[in-house]
Protein backbone atom coordinates (compact mmCIF):
# COMPACT_ATOMS: atom_id res chain seq x y z
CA UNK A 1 -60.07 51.09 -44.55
CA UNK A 2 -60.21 49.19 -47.50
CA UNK A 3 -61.98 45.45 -46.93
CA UNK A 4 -59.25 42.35 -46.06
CA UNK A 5 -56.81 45.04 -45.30
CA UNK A 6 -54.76 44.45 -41.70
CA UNK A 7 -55.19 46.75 -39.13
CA UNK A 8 -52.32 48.50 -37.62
CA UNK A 9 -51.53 48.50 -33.82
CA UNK A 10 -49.29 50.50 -32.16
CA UNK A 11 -47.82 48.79 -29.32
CA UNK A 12 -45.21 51.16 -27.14
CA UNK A 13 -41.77 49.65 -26.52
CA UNK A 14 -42.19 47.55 -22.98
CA UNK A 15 -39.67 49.67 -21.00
CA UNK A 16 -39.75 47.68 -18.16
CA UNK A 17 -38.40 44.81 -19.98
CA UNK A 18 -35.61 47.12 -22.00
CA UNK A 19 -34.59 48.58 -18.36
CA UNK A 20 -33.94 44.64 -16.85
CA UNK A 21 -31.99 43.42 -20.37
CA UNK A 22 -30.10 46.19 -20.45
CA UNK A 23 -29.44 46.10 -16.76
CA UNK A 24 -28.40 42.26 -16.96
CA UNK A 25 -26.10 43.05 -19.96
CA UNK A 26 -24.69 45.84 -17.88
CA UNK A 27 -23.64 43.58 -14.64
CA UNK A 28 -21.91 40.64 -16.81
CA UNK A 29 -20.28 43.64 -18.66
CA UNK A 30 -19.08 45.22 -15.14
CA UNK A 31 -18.91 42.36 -13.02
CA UNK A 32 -14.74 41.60 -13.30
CA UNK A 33 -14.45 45.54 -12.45
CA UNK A 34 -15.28 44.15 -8.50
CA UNK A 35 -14.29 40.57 -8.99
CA UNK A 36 -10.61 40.55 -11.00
CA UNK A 37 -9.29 37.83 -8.96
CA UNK A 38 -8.28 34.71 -10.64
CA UNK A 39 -10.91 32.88 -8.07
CA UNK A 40 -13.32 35.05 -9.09
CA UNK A 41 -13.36 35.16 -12.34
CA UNK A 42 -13.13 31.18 -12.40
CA UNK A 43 -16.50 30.73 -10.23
CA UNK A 44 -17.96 33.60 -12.43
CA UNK A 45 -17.60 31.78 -15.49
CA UNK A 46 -18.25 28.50 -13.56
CA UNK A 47 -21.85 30.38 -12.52
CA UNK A 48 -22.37 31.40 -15.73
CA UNK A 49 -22.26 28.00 -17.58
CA UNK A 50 -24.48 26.46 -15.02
CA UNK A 51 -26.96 29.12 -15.32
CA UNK A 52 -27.47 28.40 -19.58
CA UNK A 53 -26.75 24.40 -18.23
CA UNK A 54 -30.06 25.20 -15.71
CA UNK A 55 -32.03 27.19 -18.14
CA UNK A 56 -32.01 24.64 -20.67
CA UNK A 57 -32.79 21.98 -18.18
CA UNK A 58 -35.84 23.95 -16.66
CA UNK A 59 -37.01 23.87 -20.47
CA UNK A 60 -38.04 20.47 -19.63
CA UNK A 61 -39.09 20.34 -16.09
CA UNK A 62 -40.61 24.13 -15.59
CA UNK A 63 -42.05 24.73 -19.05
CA UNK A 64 -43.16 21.46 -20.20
CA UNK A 65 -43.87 19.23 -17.48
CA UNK A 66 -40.99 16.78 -18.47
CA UNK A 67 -38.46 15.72 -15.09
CA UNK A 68 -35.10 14.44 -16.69
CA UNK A 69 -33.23 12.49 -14.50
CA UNK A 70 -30.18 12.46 -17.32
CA UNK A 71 -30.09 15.89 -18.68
CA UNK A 72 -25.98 15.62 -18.11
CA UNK A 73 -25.89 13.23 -21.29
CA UNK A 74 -26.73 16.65 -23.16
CA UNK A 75 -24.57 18.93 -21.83
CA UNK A 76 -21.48 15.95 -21.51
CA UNK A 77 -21.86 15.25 -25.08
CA UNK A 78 -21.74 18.60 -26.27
CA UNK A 79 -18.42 19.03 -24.11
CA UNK A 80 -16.50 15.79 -25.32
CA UNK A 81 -17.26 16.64 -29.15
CA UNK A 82 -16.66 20.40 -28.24
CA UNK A 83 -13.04 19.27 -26.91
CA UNK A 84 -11.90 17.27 -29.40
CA UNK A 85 -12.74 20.43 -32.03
CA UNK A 86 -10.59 22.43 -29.77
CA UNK A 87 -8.35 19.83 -30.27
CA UNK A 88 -8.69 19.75 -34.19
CA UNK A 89 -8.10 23.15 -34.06
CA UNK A 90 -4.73 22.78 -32.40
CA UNK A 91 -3.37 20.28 -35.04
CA UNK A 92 -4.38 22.96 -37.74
CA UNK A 93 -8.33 23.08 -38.43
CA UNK A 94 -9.66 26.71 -39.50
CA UNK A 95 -12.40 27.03 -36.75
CA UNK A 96 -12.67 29.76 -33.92
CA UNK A 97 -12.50 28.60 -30.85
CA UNK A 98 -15.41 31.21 -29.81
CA UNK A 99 -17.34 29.43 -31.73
CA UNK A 100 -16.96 25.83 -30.37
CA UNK A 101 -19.84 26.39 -27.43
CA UNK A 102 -21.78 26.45 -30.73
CA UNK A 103 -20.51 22.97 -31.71
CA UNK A 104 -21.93 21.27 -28.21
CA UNK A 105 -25.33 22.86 -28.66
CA UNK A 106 -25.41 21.15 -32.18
CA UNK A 107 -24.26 17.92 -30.40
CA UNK A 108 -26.48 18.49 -28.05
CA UNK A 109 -29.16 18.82 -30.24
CA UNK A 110 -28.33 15.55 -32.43
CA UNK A 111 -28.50 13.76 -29.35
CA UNK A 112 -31.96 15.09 -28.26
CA UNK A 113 -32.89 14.00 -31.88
CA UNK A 114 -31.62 10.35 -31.23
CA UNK A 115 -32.58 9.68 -27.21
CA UNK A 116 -35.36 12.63 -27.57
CA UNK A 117 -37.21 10.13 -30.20
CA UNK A 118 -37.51 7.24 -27.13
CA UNK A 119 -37.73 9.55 -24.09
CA UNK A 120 -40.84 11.76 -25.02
CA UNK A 121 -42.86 8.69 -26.57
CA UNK A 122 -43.74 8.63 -22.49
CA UNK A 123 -44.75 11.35 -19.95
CA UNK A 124 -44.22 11.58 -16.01
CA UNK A 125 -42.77 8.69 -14.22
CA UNK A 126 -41.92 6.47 -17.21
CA UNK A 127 -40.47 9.59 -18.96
CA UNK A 128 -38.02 10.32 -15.60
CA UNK A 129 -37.23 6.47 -15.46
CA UNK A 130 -36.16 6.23 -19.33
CA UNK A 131 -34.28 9.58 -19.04
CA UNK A 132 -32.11 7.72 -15.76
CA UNK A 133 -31.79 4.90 -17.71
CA UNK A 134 -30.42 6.66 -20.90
CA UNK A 135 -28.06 8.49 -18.51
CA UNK A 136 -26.59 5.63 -16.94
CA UNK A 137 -25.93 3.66 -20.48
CA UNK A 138 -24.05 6.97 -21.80
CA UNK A 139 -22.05 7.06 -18.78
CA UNK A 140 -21.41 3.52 -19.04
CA UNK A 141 -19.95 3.87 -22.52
CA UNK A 142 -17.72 6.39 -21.31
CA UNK A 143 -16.02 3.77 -19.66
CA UNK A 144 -16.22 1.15 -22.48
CA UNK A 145 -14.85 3.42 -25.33
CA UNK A 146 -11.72 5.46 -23.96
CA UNK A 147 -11.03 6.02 -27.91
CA UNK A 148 -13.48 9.00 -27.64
CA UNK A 149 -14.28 9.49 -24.18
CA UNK A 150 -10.84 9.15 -23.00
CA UNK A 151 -11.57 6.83 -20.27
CA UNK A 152 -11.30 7.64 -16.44
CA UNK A 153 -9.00 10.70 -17.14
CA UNK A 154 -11.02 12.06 -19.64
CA UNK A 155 -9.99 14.09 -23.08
CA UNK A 156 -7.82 17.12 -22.15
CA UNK A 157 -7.04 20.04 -23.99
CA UNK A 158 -5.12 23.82 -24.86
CA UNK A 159 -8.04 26.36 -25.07
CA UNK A 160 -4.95 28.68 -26.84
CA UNK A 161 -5.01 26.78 -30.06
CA UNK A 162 -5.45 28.80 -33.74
CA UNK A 163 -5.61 31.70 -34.42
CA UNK A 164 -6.21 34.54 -31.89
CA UNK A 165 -9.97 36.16 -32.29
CA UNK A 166 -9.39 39.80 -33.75
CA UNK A 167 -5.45 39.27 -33.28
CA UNK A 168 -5.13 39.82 -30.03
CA UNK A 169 -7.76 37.72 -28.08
CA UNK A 170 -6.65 33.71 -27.25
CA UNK A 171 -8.86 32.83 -24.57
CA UNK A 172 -5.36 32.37 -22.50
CA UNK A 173 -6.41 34.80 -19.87
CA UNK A 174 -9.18 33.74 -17.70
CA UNK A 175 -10.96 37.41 -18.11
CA UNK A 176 -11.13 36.12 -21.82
CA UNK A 177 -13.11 33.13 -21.22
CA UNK A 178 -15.18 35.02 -18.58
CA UNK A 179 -16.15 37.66 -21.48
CA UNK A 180 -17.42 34.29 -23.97
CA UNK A 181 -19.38 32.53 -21.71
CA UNK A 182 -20.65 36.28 -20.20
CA UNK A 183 -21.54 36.78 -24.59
CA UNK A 184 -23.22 33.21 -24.69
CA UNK A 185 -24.71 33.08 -21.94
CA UNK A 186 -26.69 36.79 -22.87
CA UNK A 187 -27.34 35.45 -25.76
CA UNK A 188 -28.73 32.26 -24.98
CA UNK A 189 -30.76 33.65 -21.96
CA UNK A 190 -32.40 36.11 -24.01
CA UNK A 191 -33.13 33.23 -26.94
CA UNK A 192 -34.69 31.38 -23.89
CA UNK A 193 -36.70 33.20 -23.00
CA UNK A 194 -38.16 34.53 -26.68
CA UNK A 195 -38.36 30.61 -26.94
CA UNK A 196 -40.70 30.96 -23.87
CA UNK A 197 -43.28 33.29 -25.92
CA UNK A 198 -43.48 31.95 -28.90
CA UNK A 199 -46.50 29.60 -30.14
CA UNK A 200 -44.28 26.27 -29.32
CA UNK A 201 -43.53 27.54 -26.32
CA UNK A 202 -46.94 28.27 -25.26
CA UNK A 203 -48.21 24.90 -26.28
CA UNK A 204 -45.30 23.73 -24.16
CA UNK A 205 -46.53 25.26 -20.81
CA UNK A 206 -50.63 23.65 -21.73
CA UNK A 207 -49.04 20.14 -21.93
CA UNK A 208 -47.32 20.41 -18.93
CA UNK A 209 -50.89 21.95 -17.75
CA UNK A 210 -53.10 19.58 -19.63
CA UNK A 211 -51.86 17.07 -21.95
CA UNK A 212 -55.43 15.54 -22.64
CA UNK A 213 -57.05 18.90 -23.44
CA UNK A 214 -54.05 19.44 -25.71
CA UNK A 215 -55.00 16.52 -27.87
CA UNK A 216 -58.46 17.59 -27.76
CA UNK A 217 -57.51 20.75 -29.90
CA UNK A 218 -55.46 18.91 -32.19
CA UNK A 219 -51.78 18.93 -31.01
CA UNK A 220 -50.07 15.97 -30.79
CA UNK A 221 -48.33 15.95 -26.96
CA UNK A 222 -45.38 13.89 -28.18
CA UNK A 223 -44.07 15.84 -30.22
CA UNK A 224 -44.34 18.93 -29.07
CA UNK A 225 -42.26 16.97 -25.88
CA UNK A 226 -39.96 16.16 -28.32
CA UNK A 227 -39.18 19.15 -30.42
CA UNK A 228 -38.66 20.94 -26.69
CA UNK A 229 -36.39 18.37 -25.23
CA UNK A 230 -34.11 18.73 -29.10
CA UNK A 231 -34.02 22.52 -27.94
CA UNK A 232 -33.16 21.76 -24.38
CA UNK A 233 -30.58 19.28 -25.40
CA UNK A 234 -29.06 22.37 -27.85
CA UNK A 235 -28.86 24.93 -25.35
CA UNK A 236 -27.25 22.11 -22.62
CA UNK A 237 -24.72 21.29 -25.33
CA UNK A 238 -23.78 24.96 -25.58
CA UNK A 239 -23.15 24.94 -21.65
CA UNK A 240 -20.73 22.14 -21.99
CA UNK A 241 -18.93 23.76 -25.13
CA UNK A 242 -18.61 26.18 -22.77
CA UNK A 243 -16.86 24.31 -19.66
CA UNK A 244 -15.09 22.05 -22.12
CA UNK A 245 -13.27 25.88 -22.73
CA UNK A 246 -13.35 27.00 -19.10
CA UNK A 247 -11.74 23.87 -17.90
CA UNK A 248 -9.79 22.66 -20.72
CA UNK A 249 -10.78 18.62 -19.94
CA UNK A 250 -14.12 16.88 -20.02
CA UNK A 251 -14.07 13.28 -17.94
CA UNK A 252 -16.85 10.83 -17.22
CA UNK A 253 -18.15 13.13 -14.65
CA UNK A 254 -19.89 15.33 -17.67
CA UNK A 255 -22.40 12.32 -18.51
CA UNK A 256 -22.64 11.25 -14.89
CA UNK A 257 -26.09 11.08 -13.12
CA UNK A 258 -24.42 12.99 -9.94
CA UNK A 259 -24.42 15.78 -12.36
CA UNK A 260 -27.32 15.69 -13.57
CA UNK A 261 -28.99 15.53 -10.13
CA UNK A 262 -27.25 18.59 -8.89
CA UNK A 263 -28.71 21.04 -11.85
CA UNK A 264 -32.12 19.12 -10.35
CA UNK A 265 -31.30 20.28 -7.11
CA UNK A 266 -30.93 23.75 -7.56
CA UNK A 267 -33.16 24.05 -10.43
CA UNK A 268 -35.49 23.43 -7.68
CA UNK A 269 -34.28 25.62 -4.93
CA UNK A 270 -34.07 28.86 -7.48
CA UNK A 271 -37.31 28.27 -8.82
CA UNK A 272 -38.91 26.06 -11.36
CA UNK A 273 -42.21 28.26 -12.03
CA UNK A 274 -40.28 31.32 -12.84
CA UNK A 275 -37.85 31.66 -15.53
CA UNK A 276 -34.95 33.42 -13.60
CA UNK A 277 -35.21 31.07 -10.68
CA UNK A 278 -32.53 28.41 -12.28
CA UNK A 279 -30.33 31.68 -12.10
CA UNK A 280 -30.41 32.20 -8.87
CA UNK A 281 -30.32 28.54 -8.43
CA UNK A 282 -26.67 28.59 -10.09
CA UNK A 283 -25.54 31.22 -8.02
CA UNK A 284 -25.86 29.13 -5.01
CA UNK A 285 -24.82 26.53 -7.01
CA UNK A 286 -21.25 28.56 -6.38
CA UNK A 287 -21.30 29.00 -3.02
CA UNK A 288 -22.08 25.74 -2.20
CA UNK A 289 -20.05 23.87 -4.56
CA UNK A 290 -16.96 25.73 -5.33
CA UNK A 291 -16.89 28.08 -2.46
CA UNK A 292 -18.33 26.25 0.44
CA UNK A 293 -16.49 22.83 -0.45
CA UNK A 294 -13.06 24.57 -0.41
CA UNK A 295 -13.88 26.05 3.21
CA UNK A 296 -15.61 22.90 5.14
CA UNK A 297 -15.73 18.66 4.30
CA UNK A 298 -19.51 19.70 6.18
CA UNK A 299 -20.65 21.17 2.60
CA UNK A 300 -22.69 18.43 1.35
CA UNK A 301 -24.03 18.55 5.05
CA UNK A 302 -25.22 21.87 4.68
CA UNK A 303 -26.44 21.29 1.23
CA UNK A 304 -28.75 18.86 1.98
CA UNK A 305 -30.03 20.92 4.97
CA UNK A 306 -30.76 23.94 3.10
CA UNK A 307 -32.26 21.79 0.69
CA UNK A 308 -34.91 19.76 3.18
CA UNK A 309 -35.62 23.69 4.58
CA UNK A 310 -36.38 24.98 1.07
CA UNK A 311 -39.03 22.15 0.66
CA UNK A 312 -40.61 22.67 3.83
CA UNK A 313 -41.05 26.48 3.79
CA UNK A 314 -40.76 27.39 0.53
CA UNK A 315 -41.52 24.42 -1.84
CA UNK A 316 -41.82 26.94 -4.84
CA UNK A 317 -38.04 28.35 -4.44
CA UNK A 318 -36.57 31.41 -3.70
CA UNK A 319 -37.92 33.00 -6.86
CA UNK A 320 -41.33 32.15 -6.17
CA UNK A 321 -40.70 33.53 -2.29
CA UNK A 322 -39.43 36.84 -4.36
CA UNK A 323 -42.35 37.23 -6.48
CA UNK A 324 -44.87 36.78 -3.75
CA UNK A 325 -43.17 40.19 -2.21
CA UNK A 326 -44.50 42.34 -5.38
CA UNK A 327 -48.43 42.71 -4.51
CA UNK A 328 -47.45 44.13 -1.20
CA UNK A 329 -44.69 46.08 -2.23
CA UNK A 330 -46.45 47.30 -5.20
CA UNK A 331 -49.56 47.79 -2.96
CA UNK A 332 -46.79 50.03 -0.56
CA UNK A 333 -47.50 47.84 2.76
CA UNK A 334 -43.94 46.19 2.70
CA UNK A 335 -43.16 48.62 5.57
CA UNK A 336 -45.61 47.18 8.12
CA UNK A 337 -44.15 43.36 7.40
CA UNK A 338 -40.28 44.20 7.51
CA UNK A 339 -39.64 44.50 10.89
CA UNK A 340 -41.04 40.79 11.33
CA UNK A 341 -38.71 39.85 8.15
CA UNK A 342 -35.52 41.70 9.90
CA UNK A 343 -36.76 39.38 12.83
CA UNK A 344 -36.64 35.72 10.43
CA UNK A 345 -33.50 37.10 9.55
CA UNK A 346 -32.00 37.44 12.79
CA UNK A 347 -33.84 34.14 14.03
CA UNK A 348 -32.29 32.64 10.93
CA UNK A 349 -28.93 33.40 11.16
CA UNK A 350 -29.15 32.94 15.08
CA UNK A 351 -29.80 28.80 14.33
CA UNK A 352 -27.32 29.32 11.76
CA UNK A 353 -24.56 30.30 13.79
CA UNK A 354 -25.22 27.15 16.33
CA UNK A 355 -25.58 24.68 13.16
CA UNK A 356 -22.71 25.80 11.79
CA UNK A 357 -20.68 25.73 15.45
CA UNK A 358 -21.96 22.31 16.23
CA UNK A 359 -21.15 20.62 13.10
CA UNK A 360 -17.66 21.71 12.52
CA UNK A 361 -17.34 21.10 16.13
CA UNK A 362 -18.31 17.50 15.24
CA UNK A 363 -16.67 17.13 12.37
CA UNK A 364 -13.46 18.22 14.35
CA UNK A 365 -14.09 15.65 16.91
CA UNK A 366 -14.83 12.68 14.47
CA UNK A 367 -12.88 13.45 11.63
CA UNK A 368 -9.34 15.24 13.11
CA UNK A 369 -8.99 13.93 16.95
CA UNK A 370 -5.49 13.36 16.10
CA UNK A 371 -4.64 16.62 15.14
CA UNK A 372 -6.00 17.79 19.10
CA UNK A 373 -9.18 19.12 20.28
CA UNK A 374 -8.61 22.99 19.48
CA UNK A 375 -10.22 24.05 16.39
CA UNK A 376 -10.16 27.73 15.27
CA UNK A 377 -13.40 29.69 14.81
CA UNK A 378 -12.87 33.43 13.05
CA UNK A 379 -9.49 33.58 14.42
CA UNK A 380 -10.31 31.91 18.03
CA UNK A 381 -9.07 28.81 18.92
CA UNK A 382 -12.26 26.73 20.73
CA UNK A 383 -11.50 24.19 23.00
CA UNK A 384 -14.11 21.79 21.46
CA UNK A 385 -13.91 19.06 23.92
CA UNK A 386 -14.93 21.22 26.83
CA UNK A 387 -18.71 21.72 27.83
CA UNK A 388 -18.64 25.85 27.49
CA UNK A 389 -18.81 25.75 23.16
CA UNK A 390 -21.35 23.29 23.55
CA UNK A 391 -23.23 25.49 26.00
CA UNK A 392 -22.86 28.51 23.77
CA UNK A 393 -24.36 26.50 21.01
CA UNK A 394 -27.50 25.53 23.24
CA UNK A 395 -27.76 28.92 23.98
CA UNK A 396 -27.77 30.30 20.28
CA UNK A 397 -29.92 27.28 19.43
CA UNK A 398 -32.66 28.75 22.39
CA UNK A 399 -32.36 32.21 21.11
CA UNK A 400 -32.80 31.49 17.58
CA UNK A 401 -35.94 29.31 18.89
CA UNK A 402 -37.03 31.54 20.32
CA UNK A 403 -36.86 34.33 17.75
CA UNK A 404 -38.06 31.91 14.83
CA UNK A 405 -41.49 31.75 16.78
CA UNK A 406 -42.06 35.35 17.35
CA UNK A 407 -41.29 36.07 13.54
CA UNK A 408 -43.47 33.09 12.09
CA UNK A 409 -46.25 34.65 14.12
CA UNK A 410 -45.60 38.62 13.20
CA UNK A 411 -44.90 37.41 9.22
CA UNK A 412 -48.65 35.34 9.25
CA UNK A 413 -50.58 37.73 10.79
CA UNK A 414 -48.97 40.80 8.70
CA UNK A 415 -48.99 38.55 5.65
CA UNK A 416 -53.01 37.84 6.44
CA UNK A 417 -53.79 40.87 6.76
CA UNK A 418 -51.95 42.23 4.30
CA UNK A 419 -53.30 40.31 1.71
CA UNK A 420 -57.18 40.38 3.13
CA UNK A 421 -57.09 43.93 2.84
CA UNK A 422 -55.62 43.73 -1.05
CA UNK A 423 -58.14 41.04 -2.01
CA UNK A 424 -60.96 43.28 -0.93
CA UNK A 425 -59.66 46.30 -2.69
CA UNK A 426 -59.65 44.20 -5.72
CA UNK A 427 -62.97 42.86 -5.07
CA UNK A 428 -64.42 46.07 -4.32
């Protein structure tokens, strides 16, 4: 080989990785085919906009070290300029509507640009404390300037406005909008997470690591901070194009810091060190916002429950307690640690069942007295006000107790065990 000249390498298609893509493109493609409801389809696409809203936040807080208390000014921005092209577009402006997520990320971005420029100059505390601060002045404005922000009922608008995508498709029906944010949200997944491997990226995960050592080898920390919180903000933007279509009205809510605590929340409850934990994150995000607040006023209750549990027992969130499951499944010793699993399960639901009894029993008692004492459970109407519920939940509670203790112990001994003998294979 002549001298200077670059060697070839083959490298074999990673089918591993072709086999999950294709498998993810393949459930948003099949998904309405088992969930057509209106409902459905509504909390799909509601799901699906919080997962490229958590995504782009976890940019910041997983991948580089950076906790944003006001990521919400991102995504809000991006929805109240998205909305009032949708509402161009009505009065006559040649622009697709499919393509107005694309107009928030843009928005977004700007706006990383402007606030991105302060924010990042600090790191840690002072950077979480500027980012609050930031959020609270947009939200503030949204009050001050109803000329763009539309005040305390927000800008509303007609998602069926120009001219129909390929002649046929307005975004009307709700399986419409479910099949754009299902296409955006692919795409800006998989853009995510190329983002992840490339040489910014990597940088990106060392300063969160080890800023100092970073400017030892001639990076500048700041900026690399900055450049990923303009990409954040770009991909947040494209989440609230998104909702500004889903929902057809963007309010003060958008920019508020209650919103930009929740993605927080269950940012950290999916997962921050993996990059498919906010995913799973914004699927509970769904049951516990749209589906378990339409069933009990106990939600936030429950919420901040599962929340406090996640922290004690599994600080690094259910993707991290997923990924720990691989060495021993890969290592095939899962069977010998399931049965004490099907045990936590049972324990867990067991404490479940009396949580759940107790509170709504409470709630009843507190909350709707004057409606009577006889609440109905499944189908059963429970006398709440006698002593044999309340018995039945100190039983459950006992049970579950009981359980919980003989499944902690089977699940650390297995688990130490399991592992011992795995280290010293490795070792060997």
């Amino acid at each position: 080989m002549a001298q200077g000249a670059q060697k070839i390498v083959f490298r074999p298609l990673n089918l591993a990785r072709c086999i999950i893509w294709s498998g993810f493109a393949l459930l948003l493609l099949v998904l309405p085919l088992f969930f057509n409801k209106g409902f459905a389809l509504t909390l799909m696409c509601q799901i699906g906009t919080i997962m490229i809203f958590s995504l782009s936040f976890n940019m910041l807080l997983g991948q580089s070290g950076m906790l944003s208390l006001g990521h919400a000014v991102y995504s809000g921005l991006g929805a109240y300029f998205a909305i009032h092209m949708l509402n161009l577009i009505g009065k006559g402006w040649l622009f697709p509507v499919s393509l107005l997520p694309l107009v928030g990320g843009l928005a977004g971005a700007l706006f990383g640009v402007l606030f991105g420029y302060v924010t990042t100059k600090k790191s840690g505390t002072p950077f979480a404390m500027i980012t609050l601060g930031i959020g609270e002045l947009v939200f503030a404005m949204s009050l001050m300037f109803p000329e763009f922000f539309g005040g305390e009922g927000g800008v509303s608008s007609n998602r069926i406005a120009g001219e129909p995508l390929f002649g046929f498709i307005t975004f009307g029906p709700q399986i419409q909008v479910y099949y754009l944010v299902a296409v955006w949200l692919f795409i800006c997944t998989a853009a995510m997470y190329a983002f992840t491997h490339t040489p910014l990226g990597r940088i990106a995960n060392a300063v969160r690591d080890n800023p100092e050592r970073v400017e030892f080898i001639g990076y500048e920390t700041q900026r690399v901070r900055y450049l990923v919180l303009i990409i954040s903000g770009f991909f947040a933007g494209i989440a609230g194009g998104l909702g500004a279509i889903n929902f057809e009205i963007v309010s003060s809510e958008n920019v508020s810091a209650i919103r930009s605590g929740t993605v927080l929340l269950f940012t950290f409850i999916g997962g921050v060190p993996f990059f498919f934990g906010p995913m799973i994150g914004a699927v509970i995000f769904g049951f516990f916002i749209v589906v378990l607040a339409t069933i009990t006023k106990a939600w936030l209750l429950y919420l901040g429950l599962f929340f406090v549990m996640m922290v004690m027992y599994c600080p690094g969130g259910i993707a991290t307690l997923i990924m720990m499951q691989f060495p021993i499944v890969k290592a095939g010793r899962f069977r010998e640690i399931f049965p004490s699993y099907c045990l936590a399960v049972a324990a867990g639901l067991t404490l479940l069942a009396a949580l759940v009894f107790a509170v709504e029993m409470i709630y009843h008692l507190s909350l709707e007295a004057a409606a009577g004492t006889t609440k109905a459970f499944f189908g059963y109407d429970v006398e709440v006000a006698s002593a044999t519920p309340w018995l039945g939940v100190a039983l459950l509670s006992g049970i579950g107790a009981v359980l919980f203790v003989a499944a902690r112990r089977g699940i650390s001994t297995h688990w130490d065990r399991i592992m011992g003998d795995i280290i010293r294979s490795q070792t060997a």
